[in-house]
Protein backbone atom coordinates (compact mmCIF):
# COMPACT_ATOMS: atom_id res chain seq x y z
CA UNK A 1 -48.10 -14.52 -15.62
CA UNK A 2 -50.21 -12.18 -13.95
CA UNK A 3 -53.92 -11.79 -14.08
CA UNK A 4 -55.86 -9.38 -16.17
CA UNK A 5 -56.01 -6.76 -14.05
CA UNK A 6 -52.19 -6.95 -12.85
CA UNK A 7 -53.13 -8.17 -9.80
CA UNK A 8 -50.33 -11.01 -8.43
CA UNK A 9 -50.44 -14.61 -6.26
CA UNK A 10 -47.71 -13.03 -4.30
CA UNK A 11 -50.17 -9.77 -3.45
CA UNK A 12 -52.52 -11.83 -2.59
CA UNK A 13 -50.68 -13.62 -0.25
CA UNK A 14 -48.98 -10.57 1.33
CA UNK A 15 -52.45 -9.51 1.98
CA UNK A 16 -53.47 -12.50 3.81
CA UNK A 17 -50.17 -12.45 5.89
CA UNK A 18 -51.12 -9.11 7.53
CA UNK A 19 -54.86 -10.14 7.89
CA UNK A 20 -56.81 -11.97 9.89
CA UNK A 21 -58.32 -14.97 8.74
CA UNK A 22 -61.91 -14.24 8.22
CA UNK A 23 -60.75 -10.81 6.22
CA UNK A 24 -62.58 -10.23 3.19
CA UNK A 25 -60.49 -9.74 0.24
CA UNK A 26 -61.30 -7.76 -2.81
CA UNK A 27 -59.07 -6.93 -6.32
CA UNK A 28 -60.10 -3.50 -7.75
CA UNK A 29 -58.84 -2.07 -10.33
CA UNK A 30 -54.59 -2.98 -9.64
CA UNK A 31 -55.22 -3.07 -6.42
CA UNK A 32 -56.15 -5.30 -3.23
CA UNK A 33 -58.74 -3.75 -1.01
CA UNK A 34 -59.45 -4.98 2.33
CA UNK A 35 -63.30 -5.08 3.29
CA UNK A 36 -62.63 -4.59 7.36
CA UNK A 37 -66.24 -3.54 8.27
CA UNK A 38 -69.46 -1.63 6.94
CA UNK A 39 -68.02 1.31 7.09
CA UNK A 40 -65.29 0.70 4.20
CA UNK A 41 -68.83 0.84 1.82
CA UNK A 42 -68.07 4.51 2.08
CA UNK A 43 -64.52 4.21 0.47
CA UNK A 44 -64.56 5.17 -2.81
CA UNK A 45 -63.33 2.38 -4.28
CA UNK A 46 -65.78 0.31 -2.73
CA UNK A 47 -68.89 2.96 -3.05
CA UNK A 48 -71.76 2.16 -5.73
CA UNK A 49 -70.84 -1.71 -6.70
CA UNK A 50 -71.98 -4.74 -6.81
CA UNK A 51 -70.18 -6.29 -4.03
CA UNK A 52 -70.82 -10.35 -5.35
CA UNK A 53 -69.91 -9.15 -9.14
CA UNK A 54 -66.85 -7.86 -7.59
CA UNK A 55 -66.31 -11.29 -5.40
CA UNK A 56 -66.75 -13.24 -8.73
CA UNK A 57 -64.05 -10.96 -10.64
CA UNK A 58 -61.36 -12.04 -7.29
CA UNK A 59 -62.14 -15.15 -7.23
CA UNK A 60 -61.22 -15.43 -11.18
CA UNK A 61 -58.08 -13.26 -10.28
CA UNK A 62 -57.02 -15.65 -7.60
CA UNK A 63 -58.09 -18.88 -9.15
CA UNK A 64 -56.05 -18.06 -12.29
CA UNK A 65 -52.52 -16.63 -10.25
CA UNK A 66 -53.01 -20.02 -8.72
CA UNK A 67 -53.62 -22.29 -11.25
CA UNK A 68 -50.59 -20.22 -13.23
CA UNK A 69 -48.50 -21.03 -9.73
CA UNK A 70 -49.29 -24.58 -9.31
CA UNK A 71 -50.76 -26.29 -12.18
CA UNK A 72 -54.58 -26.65 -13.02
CA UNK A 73 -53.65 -30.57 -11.82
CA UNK A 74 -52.39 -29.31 -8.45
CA UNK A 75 -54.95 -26.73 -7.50
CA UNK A 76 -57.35 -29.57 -8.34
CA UNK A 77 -55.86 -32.10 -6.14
CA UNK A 78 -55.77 -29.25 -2.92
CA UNK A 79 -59.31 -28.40 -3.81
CA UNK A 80 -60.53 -32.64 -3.78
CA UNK A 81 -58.48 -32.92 -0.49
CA UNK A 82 -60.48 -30.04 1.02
CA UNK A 83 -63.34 -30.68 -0.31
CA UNK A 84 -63.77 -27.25 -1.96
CA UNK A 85 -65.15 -25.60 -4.56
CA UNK A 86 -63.54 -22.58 -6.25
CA UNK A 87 -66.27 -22.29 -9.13
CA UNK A 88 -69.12 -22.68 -6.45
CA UNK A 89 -67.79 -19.59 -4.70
CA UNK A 90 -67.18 -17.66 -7.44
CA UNK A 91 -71.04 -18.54 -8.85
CA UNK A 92 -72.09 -17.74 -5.55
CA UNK A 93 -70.28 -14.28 -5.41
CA UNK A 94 -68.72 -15.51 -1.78
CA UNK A 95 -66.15 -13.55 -1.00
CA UNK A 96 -62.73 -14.39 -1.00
CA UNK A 97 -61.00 -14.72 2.71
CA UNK A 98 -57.50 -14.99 3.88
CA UNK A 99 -58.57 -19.01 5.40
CA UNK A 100 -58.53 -20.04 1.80
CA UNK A 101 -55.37 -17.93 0.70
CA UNK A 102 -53.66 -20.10 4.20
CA UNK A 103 -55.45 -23.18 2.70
CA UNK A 104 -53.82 -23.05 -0.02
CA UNK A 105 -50.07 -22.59 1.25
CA UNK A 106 -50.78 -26.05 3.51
CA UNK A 107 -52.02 -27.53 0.57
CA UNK A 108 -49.25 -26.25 -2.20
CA UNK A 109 -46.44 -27.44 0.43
CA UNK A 110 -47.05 -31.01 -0.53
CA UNK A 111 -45.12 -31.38 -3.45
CA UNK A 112 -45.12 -34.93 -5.54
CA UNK A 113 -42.46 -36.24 -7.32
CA UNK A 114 -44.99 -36.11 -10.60
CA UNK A 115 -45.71 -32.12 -9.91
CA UNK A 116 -41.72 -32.28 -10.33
CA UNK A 117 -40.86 -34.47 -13.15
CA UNK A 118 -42.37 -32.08 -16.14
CA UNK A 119 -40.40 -29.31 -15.04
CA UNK A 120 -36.78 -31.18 -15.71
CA UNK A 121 -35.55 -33.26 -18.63
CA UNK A 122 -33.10 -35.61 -16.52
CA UNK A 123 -34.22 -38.06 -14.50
CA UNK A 124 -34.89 -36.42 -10.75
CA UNK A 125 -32.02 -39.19 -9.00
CA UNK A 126 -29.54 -37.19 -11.12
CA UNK A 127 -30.63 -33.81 -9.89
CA UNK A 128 -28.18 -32.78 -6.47
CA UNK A 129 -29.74 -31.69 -3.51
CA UNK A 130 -29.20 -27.89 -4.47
CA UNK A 131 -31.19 -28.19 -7.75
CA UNK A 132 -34.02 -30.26 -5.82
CA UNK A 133 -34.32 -27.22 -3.84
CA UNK A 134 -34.86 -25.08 -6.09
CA UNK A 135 -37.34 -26.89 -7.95
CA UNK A 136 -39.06 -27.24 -4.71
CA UNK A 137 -39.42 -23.86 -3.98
CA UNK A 138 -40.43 -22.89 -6.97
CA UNK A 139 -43.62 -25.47 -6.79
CA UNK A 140 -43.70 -24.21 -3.39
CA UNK A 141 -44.20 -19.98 -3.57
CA UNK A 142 -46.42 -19.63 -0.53
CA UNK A 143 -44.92 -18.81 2.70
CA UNK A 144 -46.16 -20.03 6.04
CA UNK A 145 -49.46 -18.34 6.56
CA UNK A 146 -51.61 -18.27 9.98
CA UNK A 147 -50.03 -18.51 13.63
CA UNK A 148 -46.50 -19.52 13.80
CA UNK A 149 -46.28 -22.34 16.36
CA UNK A 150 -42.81 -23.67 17.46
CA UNK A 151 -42.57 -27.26 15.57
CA UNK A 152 -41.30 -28.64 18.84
CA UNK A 153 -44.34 -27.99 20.36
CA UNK A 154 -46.34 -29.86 17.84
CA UNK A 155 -46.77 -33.79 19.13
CA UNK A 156 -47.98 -36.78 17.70
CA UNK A 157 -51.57 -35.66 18.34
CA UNK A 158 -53.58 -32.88 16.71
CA UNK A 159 -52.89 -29.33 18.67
CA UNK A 160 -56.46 -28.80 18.73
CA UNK A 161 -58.71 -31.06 21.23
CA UNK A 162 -62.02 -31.46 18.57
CA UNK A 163 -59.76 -32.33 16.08
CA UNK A 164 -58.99 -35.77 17.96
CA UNK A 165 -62.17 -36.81 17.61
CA UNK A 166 -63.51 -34.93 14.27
CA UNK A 167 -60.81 -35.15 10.95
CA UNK A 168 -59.35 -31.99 9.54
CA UNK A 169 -57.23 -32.31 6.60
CA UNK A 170 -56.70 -28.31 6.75
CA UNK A 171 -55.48 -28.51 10.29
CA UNK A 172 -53.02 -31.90 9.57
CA UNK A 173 -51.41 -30.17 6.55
CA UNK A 174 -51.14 -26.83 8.10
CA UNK A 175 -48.91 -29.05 11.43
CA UNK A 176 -47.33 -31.08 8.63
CA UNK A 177 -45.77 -27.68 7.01
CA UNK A 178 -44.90 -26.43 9.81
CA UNK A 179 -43.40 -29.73 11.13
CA UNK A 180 -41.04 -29.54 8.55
CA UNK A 181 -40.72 -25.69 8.14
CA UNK A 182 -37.10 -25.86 10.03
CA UNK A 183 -35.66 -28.89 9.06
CA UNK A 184 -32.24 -27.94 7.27
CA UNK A 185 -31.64 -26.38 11.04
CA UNK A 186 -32.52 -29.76 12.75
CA UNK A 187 -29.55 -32.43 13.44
CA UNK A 188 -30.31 -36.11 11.98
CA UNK A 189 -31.06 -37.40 15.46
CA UNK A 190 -33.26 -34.24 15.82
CA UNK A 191 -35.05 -35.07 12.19
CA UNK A 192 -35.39 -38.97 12.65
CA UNK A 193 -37.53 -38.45 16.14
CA UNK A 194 -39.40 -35.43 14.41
CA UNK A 195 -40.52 -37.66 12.01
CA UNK A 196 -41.14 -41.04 14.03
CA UNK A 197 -43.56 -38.87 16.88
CA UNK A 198 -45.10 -36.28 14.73
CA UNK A 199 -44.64 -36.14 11.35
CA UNK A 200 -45.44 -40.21 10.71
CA UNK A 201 -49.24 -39.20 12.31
CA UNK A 202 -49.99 -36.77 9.75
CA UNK A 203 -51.12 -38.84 6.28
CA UNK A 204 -48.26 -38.57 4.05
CA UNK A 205 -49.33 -38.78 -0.10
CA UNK A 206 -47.04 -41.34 -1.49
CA UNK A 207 -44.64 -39.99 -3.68
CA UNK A 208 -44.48 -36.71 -1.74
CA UNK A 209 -41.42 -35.11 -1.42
CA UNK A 210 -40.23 -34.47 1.88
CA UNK A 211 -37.36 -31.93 3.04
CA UNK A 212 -34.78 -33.63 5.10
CA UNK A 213 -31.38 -31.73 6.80
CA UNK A 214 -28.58 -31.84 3.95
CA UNK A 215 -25.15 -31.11 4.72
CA UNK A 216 -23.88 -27.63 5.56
CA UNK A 217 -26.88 -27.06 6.71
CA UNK A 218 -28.55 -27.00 3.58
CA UNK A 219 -32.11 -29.31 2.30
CA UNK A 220 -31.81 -32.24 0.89
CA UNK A 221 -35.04 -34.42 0.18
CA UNK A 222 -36.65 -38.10 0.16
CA UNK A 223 -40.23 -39.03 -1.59
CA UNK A 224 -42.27 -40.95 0.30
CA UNK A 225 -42.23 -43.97 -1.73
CA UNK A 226 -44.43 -46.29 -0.06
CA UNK A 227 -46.93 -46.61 2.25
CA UNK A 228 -47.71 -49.99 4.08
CA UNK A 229 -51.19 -50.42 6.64
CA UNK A 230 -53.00 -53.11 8.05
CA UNK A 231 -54.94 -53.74 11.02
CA UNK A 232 -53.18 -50.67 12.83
CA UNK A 233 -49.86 -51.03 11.36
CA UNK A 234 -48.83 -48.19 9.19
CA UNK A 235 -45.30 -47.90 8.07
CA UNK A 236 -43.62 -45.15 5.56
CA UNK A 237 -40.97 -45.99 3.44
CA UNK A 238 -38.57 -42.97 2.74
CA UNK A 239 -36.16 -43.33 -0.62
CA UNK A 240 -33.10 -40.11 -1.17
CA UNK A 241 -34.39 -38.60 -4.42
CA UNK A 242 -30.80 -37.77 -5.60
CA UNK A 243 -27.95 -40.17 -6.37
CA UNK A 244 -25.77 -37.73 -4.34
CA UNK A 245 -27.76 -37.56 -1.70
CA UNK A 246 -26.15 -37.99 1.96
CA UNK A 247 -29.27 -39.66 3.59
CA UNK A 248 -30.19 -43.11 3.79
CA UNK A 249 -33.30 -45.09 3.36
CA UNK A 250 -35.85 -45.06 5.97
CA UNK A 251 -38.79 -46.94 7.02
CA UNK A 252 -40.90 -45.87 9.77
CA UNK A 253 -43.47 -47.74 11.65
CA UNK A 254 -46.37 -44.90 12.89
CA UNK A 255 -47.25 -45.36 16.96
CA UNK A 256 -50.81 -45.66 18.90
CA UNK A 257 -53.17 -43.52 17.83
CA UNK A 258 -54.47 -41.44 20.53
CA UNK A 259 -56.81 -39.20 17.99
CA UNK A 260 -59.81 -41.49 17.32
CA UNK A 261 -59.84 -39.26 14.17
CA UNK A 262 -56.98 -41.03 12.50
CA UNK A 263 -56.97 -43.88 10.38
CA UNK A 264 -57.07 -47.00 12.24
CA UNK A 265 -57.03 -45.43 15.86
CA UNK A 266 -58.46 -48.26 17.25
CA UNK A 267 -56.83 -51.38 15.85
CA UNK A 268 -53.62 -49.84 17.38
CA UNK A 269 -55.25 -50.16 20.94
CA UNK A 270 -56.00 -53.65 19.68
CA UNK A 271 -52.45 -54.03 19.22
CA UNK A 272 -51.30 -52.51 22.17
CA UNK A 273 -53.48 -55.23 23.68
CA UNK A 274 -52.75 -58.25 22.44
CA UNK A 275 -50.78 -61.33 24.40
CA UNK A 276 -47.95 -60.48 22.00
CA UNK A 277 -47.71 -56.92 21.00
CA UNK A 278 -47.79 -55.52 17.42
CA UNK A 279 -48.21 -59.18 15.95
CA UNK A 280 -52.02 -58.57 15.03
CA UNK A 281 -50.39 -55.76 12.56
CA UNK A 282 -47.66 -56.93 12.01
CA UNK A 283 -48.76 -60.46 10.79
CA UNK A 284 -51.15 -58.60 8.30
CA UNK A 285 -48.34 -56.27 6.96
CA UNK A 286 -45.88 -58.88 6.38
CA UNK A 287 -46.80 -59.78 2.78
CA UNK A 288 -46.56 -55.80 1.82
CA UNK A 289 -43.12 -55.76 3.89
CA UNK A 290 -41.55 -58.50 2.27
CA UNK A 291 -42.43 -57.14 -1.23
CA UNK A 292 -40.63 -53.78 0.32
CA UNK A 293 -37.43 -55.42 0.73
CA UNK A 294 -37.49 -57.36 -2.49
CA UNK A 295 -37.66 -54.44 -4.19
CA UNK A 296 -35.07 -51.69 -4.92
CA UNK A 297 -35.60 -50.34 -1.96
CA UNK A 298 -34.59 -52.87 -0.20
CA UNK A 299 -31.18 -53.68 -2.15
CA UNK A 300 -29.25 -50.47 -0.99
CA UNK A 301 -25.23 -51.38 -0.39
CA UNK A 302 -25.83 -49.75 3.43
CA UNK A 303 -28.97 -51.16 4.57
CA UNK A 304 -32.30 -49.10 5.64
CA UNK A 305 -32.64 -47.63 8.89
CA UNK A 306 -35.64 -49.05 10.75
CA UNK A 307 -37.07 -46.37 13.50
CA UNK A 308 -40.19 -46.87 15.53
CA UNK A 309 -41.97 -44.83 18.60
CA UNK A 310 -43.76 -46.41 21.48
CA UNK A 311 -46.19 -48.91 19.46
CA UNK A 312 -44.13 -48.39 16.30
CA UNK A 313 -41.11 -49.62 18.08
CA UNK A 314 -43.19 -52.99 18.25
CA UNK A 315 -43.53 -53.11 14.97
CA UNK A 316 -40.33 -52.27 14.02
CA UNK A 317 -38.17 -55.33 16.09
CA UNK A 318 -40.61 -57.91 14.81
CA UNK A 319 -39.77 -56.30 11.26
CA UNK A 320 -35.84 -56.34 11.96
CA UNK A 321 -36.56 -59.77 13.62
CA UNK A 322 -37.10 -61.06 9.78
CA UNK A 323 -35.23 -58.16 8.07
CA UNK A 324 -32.24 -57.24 9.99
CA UNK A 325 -29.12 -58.82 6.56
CA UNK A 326 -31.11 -55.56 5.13
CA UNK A 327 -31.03 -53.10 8.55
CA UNK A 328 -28.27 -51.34 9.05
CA UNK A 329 -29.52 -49.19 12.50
CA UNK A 330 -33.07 -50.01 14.50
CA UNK A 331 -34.12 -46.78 16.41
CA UNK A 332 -37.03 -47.07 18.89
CA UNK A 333 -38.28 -44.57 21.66
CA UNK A 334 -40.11 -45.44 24.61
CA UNK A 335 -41.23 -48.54 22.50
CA UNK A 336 -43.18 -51.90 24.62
CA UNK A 337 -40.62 -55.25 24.33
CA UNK A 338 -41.41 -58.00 21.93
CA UNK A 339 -42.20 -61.67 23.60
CA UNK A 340 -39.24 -64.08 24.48
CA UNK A 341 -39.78 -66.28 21.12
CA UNK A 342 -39.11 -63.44 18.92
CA UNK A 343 -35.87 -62.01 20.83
CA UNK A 344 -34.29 -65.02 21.62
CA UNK A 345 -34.51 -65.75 17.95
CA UNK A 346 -33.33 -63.24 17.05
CA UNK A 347 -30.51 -63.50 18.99
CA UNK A 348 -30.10 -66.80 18.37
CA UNK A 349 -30.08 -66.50 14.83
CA UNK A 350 -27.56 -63.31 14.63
CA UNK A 351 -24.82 -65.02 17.13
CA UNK A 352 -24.67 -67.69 14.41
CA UNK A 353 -23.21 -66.02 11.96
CA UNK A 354 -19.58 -65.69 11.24
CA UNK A 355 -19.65 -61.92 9.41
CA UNK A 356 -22.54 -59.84 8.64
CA UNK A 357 -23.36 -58.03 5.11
CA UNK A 358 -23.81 -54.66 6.97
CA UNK A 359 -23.11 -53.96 10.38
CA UNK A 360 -26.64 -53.80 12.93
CA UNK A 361 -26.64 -51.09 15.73
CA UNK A 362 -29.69 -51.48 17.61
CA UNK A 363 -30.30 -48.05 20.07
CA UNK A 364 -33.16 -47.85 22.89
CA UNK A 365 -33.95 -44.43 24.22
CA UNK A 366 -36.52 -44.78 27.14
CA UNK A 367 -37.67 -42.60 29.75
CA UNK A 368 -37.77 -42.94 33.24
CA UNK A 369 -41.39 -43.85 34.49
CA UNK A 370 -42.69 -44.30 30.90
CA UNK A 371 -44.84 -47.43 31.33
CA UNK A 372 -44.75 -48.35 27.88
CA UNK A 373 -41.55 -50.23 27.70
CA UNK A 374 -42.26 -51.94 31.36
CA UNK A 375 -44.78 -54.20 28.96
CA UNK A 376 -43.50 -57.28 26.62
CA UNK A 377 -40.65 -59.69 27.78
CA UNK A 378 -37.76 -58.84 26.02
CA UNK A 379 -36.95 -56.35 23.77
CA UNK A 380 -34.74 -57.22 20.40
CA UNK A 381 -31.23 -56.63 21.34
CA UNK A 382 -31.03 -59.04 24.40
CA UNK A 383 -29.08 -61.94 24.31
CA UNK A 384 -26.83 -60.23 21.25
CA UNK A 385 -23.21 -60.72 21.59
CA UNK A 386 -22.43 -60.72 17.85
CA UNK A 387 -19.48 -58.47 17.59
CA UNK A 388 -21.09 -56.50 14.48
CA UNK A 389 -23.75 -55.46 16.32
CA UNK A 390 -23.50 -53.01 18.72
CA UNK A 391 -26.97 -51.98 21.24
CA UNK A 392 -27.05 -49.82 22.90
CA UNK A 393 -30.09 -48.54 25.84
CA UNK A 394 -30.12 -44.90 26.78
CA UNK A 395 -32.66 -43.94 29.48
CA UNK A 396 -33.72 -40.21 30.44
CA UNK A 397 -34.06 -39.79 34.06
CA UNK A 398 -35.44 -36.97 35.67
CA UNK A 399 -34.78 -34.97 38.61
CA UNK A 400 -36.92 -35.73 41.87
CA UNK A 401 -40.08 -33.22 41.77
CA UNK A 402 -39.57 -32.86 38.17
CA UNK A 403 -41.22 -35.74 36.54
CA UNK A 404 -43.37 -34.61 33.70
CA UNK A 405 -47.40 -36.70 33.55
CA UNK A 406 -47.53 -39.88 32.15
CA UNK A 407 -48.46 -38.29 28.68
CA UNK A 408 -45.73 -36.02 28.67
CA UNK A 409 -43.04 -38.68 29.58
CA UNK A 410 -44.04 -41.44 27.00
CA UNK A 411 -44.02 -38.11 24.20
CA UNK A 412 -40.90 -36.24 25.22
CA UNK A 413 -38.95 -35.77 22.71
CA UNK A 414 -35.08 -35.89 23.97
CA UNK A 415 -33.07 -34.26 20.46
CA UNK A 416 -36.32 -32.61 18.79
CA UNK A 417 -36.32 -29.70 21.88
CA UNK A 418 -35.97 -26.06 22.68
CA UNK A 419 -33.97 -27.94 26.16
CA UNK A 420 -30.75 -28.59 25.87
CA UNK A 421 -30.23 -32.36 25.70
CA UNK A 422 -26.66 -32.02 27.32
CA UNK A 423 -28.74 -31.08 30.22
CA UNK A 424 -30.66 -34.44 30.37
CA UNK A 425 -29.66 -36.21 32.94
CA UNK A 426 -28.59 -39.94 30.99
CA UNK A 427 -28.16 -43.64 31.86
CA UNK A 428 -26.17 -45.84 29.07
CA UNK A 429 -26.81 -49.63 29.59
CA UNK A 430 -24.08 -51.76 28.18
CA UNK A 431 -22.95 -55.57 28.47
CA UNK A 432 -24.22 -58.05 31.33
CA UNK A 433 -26.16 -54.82 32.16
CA UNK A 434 -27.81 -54.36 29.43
CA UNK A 435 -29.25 -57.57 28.90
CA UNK A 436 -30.66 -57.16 32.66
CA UNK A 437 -32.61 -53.99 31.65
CA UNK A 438 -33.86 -55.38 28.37
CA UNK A 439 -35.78 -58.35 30.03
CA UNK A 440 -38.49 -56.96 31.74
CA UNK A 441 -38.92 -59.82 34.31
CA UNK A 442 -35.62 -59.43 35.61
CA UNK A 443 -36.48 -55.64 36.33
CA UNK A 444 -38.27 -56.13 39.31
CA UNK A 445 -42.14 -56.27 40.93
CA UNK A 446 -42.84 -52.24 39.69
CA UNK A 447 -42.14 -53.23 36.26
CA UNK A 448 -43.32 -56.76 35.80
CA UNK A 449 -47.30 -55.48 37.86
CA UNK A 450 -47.97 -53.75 34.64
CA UNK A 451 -47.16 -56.47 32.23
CA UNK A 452 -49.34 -58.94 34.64
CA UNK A 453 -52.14 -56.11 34.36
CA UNK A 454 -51.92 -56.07 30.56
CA UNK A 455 -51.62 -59.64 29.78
CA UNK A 456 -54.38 -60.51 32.42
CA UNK A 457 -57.40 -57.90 33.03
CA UNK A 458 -56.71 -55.96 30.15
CA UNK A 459 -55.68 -58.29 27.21
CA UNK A 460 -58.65 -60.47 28.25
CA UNK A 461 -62.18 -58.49 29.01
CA UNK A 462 -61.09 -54.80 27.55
CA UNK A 463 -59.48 -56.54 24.33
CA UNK A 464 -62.49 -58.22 24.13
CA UNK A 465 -64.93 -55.48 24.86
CA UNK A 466 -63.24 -52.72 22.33
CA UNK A 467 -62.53 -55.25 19.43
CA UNK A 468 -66.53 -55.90 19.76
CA UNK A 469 -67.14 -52.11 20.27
CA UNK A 470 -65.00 -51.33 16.94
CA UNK A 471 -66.69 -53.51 14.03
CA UNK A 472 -69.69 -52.40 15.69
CA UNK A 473 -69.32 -48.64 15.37
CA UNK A 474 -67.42 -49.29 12.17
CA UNK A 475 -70.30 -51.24 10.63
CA UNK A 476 -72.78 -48.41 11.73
CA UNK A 477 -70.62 -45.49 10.54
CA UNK A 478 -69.92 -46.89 7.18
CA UNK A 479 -73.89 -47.69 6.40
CA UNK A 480 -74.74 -44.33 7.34
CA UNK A 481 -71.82 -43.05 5.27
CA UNK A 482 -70.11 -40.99 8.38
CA UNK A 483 -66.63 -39.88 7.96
CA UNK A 484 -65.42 -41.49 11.68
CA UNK A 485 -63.06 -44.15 12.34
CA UNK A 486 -61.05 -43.99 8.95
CA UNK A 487 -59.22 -46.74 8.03
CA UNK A 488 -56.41 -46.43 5.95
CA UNK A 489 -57.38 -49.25 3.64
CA UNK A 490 -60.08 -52.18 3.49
CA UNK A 491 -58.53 -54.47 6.87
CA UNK A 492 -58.07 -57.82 7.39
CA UNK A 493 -61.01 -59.36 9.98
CA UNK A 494 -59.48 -58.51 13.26
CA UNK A 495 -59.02 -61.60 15.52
């Protein structure tokens, strides 16, 4: 359906792929005409009219290609998130850009699973992963607008430094579509830390439907089907859409917040503070966790797989700690150790048992002269000798003189890389070994200084001083009704 004067969504959008953002757009006639300075007045197309008349008549053009594109439903939902007005603009006679055309493609790329369901007369688990695909890119017509950035090159924080402290939903959906722009060429281990460093940060809409890698290097998808937060605990649980699908269910736990513009930045410091790590969180999450696993999605004949990055990895073991007859595979990067009671119960408790429902492997990647994993006692995996449960600890090390900032270390991202990851230089910890390297006061003085630091000066007067610092800012911003410090849901009182 095209609008009345012929003009097309997919002009439009060629138009703003050659333009700069602040170009001003204008349909006359069958045509798109750029407005590049003054001096296009004198065109003749442009000579002699009422140049907010002629705004108004776009903006009805646009607003109906898109509405015919998306869905009235959809277009309203991208407007709401951005808090924009289409009919204010067109009232106004403002003229039509080629930011909003871009804002539109990051908003259109988040496609629901109820955008998807009127279009097919099956239920959507017995669609393949080819006909998903299709659908999806059919709800999905814009291409990438704006600067193409490399999606390795997009971290866990936002790529612009104002945006840390101020919230842009624009700039989060645009480095969510282009996070998972590339993902059919990604390998799982590639995906899975993708989406545990970056893509976790960046607000995913339950029941959003997600693009995974697919075999022969083809799409297949998962919908977000629920999200879990509380007192700086935010997990994701990821369900296969198809019945045919090749992937397996996922649940993510999101790590420390180091843009005070996402939800519940600071309760993760909190966390990252406490005597025993992630338990703040994770003890107000629990409820919401073990409703998870009662439910289908926690019934699957394979088990979920469990993956958590630096404070996420926290989360994750004390969740496996309760969960693990419904784990089948516990990732963690870079991730702090749990304390003593919770390993050595775990341990304790796994040992005991004669045969397992699904086999547990448990696999550590750390880097060398990370300090997050020289904090906590022990991490889960020590002390298993179960013979269905295979651990494994991988550590990066780098070459002398090339050791990359603290911030850089704790981030790097070891499969998700333009570097070749057969060019890492890697330590495998196995057996007696292994146990050694998971107990952090049996790893000597340089590790143990900064879990003395923590636990004393630290987890005393600066746990203290921001916990105090946070419900007081959070009080003030919320009575003058200022969009900072967003929290994910009402919280629990934080202790």
């Amino acid at each position: 359906m095209s609008g009345s004067l012929g003009i097309t969504l997919q002009e439009f959008i060629q138009v703003a792929r050659a333009s700069f953002p602040s170009t001003h757009i204008l349909a006359l006639d069958d045509q798109i005409v750029i407005k590049k300075n003054s001096r296009e007045e004198a065109h003749s197309k442009l000579a002699n009219i009422d140049l907010k008349e002629q705004n108004r008549k776009t903006w009805q053009i646009f607003s109906r290609e898109l509405e015919s594109a998306l869905g009235t439903e959809r277009v309203k939902r991208i407007c709401e998130r951005y808090a924009f007005n289409m009919e204010r603009m067109e009232q106004m006679g403002m003229p039509l850009q080629t930011k909003h055309i871009e804002m539109f493609s990051f908003g259109s790329a988040e496609v629901r699973t109820s955008d998807l369901k009127p279009l097919v007369d099956v239920k959507l688990e017995d669609l393949n992963p080819s006909q998903l695909d299709n659908y999806y890119r059919k709800l999905n017509p814009f291409p990438l607008l704006g600067e193409k950035i490399a999606p390795t090159r997009i971290g866990g924080a936002p790529m612009e430094l104002w945006a840390w402290f101020f919230f842009s939903p624009t700039m989060m959906d645009k480095e969510k579509q282009l996070l998972l722009s590339d993902v059919e060429n990604l390998s799982q281990d590639a995906y899975l830390e993708r989406l545990s460093k970056a893509v976790i940060n960046r607000e995913i809409a339950e029941g959003a439907i997600i693009p995974a890698p697919g075999k022969d290097g083809k799409r297949d998808y998962y919908k977000m089907e629920k999200e879990i937060a509380a007192d700086g605990l935010v997990a994701c649980a990821f369900k296969p859409i198809s019945r045919y699908s090749s992937l397996k269910p996922l649940l993510i736990f999101r790590p420390s917040q180091i843009a005070v513009s996402h939800r519940d930045a600071i309760p993760t410091y909190l966390n990252d503070l406490q005597q025993n790590i992630g338990e703040m969180g994770y003890s107000a999450a629990k409820p919401q966790l073990d409703a998870l696993m009662n439910s289908k999605f926690g019934s699957g004949e394979f088990g979920v797989t469990v993956i958590g990055y630096s404070l996420g990895g926290a989360h994750a073991q004390r969740f496996v700690k309760d969960h693990w007859r419904q784990v089948s595979r516990l990732i963690t990067y870079n991730d702090p150790s749990v304390d003593d009671e919770t390993a050595e119960a775990f341990a304790k408790e796994v040992n005991s048992q004669k045969k397992l429902k699904n086999s547990l492997c448990i696999e550590i990647y750390r880097t060398w002269g990370d300090l997050a994993h020289y904090t906590g006692s022990k991490h889960l995996g020590w002390g298993v000798v179960h013979p269905e449960v295979d651990v494994m600890l991988c550590e990066c090390t780098h070459p002398k003189g090339a050791l990359h900032p603290y911030m850089a270390r704790h981030s790097e991202r070891w499969f998700d890389t333009d570097v070749d990851p057969y060019s890492l230089d890697l330590n495998y910890y196995l057996g007696s070994d292994l146990n050694y390297h998971l107990d952090n006061e049996k790893r000597g003085e340089d590790v143990l200084y900064y879990e003395k630091l923590r636990r004393g000066w630290c987890g005393s007067v600066v746990y203290v001083f921001v916990n105090f610092l946070y419900r007081v800012l959070s009080a003030a911003f919320r009575s003058l009704n200022i969009p900072f410090l967003r929290t994910c849901k009402p919280t629990q009182a934080v202790q």
